[in-house]
C-alpha atoms as a PDB file:
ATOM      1  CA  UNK A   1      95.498  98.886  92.458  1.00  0.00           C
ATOM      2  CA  UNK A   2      96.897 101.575  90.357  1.00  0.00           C
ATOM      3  CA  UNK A   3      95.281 104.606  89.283  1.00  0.00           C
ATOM      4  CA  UNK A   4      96.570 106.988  86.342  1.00  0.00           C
ATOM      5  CA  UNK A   5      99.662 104.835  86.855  1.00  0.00           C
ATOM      6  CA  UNK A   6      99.781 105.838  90.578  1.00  0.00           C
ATOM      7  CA  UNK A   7     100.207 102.739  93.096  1.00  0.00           C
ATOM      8  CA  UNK A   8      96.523 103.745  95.195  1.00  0.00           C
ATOM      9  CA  UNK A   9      97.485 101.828  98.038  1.00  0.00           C
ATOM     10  CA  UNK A  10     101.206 103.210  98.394  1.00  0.00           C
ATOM     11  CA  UNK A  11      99.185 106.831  98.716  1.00  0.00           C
ATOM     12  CA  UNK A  12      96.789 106.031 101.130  1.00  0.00           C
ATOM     13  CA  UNK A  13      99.776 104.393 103.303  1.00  0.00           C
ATOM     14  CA  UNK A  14     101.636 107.773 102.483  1.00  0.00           C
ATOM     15  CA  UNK A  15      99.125 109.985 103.384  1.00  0.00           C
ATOM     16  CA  UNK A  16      98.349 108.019 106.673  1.00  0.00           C
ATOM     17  CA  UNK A  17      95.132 107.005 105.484  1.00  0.00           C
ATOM     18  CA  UNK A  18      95.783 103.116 105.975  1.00  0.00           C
ATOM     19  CA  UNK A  19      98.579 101.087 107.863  1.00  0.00           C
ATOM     20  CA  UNK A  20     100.087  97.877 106.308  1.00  0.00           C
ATOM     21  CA  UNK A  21      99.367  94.746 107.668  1.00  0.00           C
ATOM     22  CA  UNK A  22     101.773  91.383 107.040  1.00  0.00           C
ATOM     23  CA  UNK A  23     100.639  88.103 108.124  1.00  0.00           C
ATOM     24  CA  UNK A  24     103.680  85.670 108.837  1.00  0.00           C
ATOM     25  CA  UNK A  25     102.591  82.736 106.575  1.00  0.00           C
ATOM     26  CA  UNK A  26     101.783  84.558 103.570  1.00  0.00           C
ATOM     27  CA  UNK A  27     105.023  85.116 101.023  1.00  0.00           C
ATOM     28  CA  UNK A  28     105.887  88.956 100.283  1.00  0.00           C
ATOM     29  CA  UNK A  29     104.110  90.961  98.702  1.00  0.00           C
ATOM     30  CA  UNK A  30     105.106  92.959  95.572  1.00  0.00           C
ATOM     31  CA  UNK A  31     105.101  96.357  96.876  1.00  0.00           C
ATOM     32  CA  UNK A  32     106.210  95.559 100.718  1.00  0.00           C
ATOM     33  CA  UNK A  33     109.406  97.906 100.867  1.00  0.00           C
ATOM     34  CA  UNK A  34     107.638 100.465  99.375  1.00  0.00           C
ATOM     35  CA  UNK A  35     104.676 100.212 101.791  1.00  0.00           C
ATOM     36  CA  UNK A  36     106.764  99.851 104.720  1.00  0.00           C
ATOM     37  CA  UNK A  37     108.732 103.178 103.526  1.00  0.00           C
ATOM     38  CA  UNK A  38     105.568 104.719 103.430  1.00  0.00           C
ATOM     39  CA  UNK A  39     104.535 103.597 106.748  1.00  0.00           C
ATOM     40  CA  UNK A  40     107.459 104.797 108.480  1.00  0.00           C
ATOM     41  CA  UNK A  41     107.975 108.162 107.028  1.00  0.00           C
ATOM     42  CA  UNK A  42     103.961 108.913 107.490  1.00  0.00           C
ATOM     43  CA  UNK A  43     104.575 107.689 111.390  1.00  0.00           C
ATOM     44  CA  UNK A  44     107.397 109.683 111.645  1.00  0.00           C
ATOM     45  CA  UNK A  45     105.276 112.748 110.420  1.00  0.00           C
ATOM     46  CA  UNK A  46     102.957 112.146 112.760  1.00  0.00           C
ATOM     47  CA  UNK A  47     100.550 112.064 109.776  1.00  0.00           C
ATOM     48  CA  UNK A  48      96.212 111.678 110.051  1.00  0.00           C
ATOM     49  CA  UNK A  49      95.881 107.614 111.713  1.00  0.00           C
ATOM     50  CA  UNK A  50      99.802 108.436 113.515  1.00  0.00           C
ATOM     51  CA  UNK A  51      98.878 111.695 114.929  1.00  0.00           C
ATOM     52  CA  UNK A  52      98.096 110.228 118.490  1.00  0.00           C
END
């Protein structure tokens, strides 16, 4: 979903807000590498749902 041209479900990844979830049998998704980027650089931050 995009929002003033902004990916919203890249930012809430980014901001720690939500984690991204693959299921095996499903093909990839379009925005997987940039998700998974996300991910890890928000978990390395120790960011919001990472800060435990």
């Amino acid at each position: 979903m995009f929002i003033d041209e902004v990916n919203f479900n890249i930012e809430l990844v980014r901001n720690g807000l939500a984690k991204v979830v693959l299921y095996e049998k499903r093909a990839k998704i379009k925005y997987q590498n940039e998700l998974l980027s996300a991910e890890k650089e928000v978990r390395e931050k120790r960011l919001d749902i990472w800060s435990q």
